[in-house]
N, C-alpha and C. Protein backbone atom coordinates (compact mmCIF):
# COMPACT_ATOMS: atom_id res chain seq x y z
N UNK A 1 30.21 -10.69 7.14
CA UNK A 1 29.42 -11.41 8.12
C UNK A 1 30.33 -12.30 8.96
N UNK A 2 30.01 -12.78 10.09
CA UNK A 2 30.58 -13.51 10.93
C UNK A 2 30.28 -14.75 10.69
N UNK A 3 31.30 -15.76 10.80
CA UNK A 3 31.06 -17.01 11.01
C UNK A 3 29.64 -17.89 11.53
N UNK A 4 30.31 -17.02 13.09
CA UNK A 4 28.89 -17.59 13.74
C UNK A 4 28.14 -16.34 14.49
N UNK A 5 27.02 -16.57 14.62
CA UNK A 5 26.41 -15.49 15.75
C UNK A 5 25.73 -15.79 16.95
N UNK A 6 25.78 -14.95 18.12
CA UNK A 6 25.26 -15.69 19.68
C UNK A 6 24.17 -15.67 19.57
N UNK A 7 23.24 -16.72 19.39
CA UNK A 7 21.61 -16.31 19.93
C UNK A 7 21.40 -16.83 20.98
N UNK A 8 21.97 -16.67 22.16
CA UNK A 8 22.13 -16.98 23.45
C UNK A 8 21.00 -16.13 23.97
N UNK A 9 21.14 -14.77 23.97
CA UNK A 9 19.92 -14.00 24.45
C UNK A 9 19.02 -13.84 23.52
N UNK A 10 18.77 -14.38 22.77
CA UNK A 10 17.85 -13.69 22.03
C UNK A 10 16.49 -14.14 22.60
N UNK A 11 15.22 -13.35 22.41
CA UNK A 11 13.63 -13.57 22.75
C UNK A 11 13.21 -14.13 21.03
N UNK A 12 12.45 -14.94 21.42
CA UNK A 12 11.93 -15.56 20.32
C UNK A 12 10.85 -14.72 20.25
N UNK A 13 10.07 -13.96 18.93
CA UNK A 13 8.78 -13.39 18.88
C UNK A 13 9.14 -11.84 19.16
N UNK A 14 10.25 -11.19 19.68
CA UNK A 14 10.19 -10.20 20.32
C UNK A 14 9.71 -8.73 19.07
N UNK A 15 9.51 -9.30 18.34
CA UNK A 15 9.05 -7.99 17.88
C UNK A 15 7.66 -8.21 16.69
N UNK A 16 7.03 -9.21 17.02
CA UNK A 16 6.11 -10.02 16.36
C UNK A 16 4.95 -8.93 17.03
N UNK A 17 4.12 -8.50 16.26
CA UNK A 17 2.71 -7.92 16.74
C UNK A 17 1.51 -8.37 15.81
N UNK A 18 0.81 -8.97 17.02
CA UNK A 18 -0.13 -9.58 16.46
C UNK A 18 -1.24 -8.50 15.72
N UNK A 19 -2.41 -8.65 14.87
CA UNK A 19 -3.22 -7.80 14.55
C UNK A 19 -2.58 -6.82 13.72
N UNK A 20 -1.47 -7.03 13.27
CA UNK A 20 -1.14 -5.65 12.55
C UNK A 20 -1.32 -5.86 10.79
N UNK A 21 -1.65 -4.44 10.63
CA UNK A 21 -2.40 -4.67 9.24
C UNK A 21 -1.13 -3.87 8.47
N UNK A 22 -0.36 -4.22 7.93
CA UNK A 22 0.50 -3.67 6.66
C UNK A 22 -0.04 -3.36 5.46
N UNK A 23 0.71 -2.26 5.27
CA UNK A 23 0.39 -1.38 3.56
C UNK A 23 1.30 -1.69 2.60
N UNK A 24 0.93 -2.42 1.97
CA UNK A 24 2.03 -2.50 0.85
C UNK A 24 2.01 -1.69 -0.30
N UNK A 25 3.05 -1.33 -0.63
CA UNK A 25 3.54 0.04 -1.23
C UNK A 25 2.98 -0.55 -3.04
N UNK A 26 2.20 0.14 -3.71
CA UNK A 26 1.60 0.21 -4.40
C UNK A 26 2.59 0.88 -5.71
N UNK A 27 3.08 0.34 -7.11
CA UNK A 27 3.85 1.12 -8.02
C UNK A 27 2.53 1.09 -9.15
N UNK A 28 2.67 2.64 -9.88
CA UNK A 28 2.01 3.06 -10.96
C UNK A 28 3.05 3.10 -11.91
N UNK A 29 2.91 3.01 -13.35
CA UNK A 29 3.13 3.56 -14.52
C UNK A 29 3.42 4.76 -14.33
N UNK A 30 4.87 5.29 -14.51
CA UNK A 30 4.73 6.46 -14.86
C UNK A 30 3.72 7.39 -15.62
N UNK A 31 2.93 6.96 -16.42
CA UNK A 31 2.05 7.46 -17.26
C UNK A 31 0.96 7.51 -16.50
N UNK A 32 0.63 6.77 -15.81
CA UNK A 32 -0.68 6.27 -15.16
C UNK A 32 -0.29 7.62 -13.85
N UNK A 33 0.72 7.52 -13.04
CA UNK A 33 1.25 8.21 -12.21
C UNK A 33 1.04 10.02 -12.47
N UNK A 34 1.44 10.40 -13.27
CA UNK A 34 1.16 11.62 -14.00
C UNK A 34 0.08 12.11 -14.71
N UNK A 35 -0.69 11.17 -14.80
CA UNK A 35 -2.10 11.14 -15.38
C UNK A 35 -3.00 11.66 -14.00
N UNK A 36 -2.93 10.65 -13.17
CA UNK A 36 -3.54 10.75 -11.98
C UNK A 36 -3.00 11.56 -10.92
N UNK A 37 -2.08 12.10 -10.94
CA UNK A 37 -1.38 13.24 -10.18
C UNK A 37 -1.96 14.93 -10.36
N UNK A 38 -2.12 14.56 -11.58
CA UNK A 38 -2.46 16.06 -12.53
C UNK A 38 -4.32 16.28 -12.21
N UNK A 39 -4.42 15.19 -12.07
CA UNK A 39 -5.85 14.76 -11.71
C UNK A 39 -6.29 15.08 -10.48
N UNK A 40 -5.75 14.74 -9.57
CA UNK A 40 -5.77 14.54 -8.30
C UNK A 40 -5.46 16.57 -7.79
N UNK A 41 -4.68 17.17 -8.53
CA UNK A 41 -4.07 18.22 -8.45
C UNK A 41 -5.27 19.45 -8.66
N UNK A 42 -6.07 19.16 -9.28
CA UNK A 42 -6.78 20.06 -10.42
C UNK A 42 -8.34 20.02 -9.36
N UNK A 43 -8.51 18.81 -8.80
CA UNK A 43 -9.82 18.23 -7.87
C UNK A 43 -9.42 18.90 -6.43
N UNK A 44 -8.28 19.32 -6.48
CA UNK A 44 -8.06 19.93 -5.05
C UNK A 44 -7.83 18.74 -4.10
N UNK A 45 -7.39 17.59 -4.36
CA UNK A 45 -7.27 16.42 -3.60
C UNK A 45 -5.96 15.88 -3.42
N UNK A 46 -5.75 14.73 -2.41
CA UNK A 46 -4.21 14.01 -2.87
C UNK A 46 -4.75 12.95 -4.03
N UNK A 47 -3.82 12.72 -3.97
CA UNK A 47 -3.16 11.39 -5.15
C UNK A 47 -3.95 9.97 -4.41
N UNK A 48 -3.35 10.05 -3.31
CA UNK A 48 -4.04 8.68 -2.25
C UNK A 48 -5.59 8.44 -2.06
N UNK A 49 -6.37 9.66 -2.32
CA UNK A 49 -7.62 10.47 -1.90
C UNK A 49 -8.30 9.59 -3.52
N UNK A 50 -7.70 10.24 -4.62
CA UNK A 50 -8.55 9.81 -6.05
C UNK A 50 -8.19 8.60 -6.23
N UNK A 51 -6.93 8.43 -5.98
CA UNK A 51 -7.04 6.48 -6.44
C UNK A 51 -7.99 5.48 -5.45
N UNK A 52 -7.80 5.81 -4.29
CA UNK A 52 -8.93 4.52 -3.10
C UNK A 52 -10.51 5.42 -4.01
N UNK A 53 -10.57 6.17 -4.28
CA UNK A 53 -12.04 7.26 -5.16
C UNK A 53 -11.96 6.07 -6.16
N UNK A 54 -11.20 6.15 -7.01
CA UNK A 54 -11.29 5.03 -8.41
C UNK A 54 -11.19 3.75 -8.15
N UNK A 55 -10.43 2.90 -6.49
CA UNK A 55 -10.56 1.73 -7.02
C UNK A 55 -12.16 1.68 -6.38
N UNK A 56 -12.68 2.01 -5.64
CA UNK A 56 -14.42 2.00 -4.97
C UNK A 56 -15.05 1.64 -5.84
N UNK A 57 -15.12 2.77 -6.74
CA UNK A 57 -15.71 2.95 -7.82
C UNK A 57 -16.06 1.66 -9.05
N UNK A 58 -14.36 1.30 -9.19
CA UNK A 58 -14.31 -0.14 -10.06
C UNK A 58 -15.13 -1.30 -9.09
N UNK A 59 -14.35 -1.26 -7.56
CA UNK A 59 -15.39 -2.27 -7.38
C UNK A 59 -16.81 -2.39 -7.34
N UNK A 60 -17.53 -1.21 -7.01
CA UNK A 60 -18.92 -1.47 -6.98
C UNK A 60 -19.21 -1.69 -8.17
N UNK A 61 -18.64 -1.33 -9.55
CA UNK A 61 -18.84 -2.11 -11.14
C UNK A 61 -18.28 -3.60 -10.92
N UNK A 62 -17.71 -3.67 -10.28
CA UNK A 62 -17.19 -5.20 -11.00
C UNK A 62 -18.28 -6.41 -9.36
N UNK A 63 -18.30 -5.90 -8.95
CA UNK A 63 -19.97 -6.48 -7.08
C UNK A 63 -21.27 -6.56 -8.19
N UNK A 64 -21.57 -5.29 -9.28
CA UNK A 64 -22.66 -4.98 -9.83
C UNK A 64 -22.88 -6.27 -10.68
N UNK A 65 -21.89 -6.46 -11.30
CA UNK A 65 -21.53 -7.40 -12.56
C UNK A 65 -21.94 -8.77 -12.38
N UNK A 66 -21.22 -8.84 -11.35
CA UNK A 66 -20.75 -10.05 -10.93
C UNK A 66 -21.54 -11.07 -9.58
């Protein structure tokens, strides 16, 4: 790294977008991962498809409950 650096030109904000909705990357259990892969495989579906399927599912149990 350099000592110092020019922020002479720089734009403040320049790559700031407002409204934007980020995905944050989600880690399974290997076990859990292969469980639900094989799952997902067999239903004729993706992987992405049965898990947002299962978490729905939990939430309308845990809205019901609660």
């Amino acid at each position: 790294m350099k000592d110092e650096y020019d922020f002479s030109k720089a734009e403040r904000g320049k790559f700031h977008r407002t409204n934007i909705q980020l995905t944050p990357p989600v880690h399974l259990d290997a076990e859990i991962l292969v469980y639900l892969a094989a799952k997902a495989e067999a239903r004729g579906t993706s992987l992405n498809e049965l898990v947002n399927e299962l978490l729905r599912k939990d939430i309308e149990l845990i809205e019901a409950a609660g």
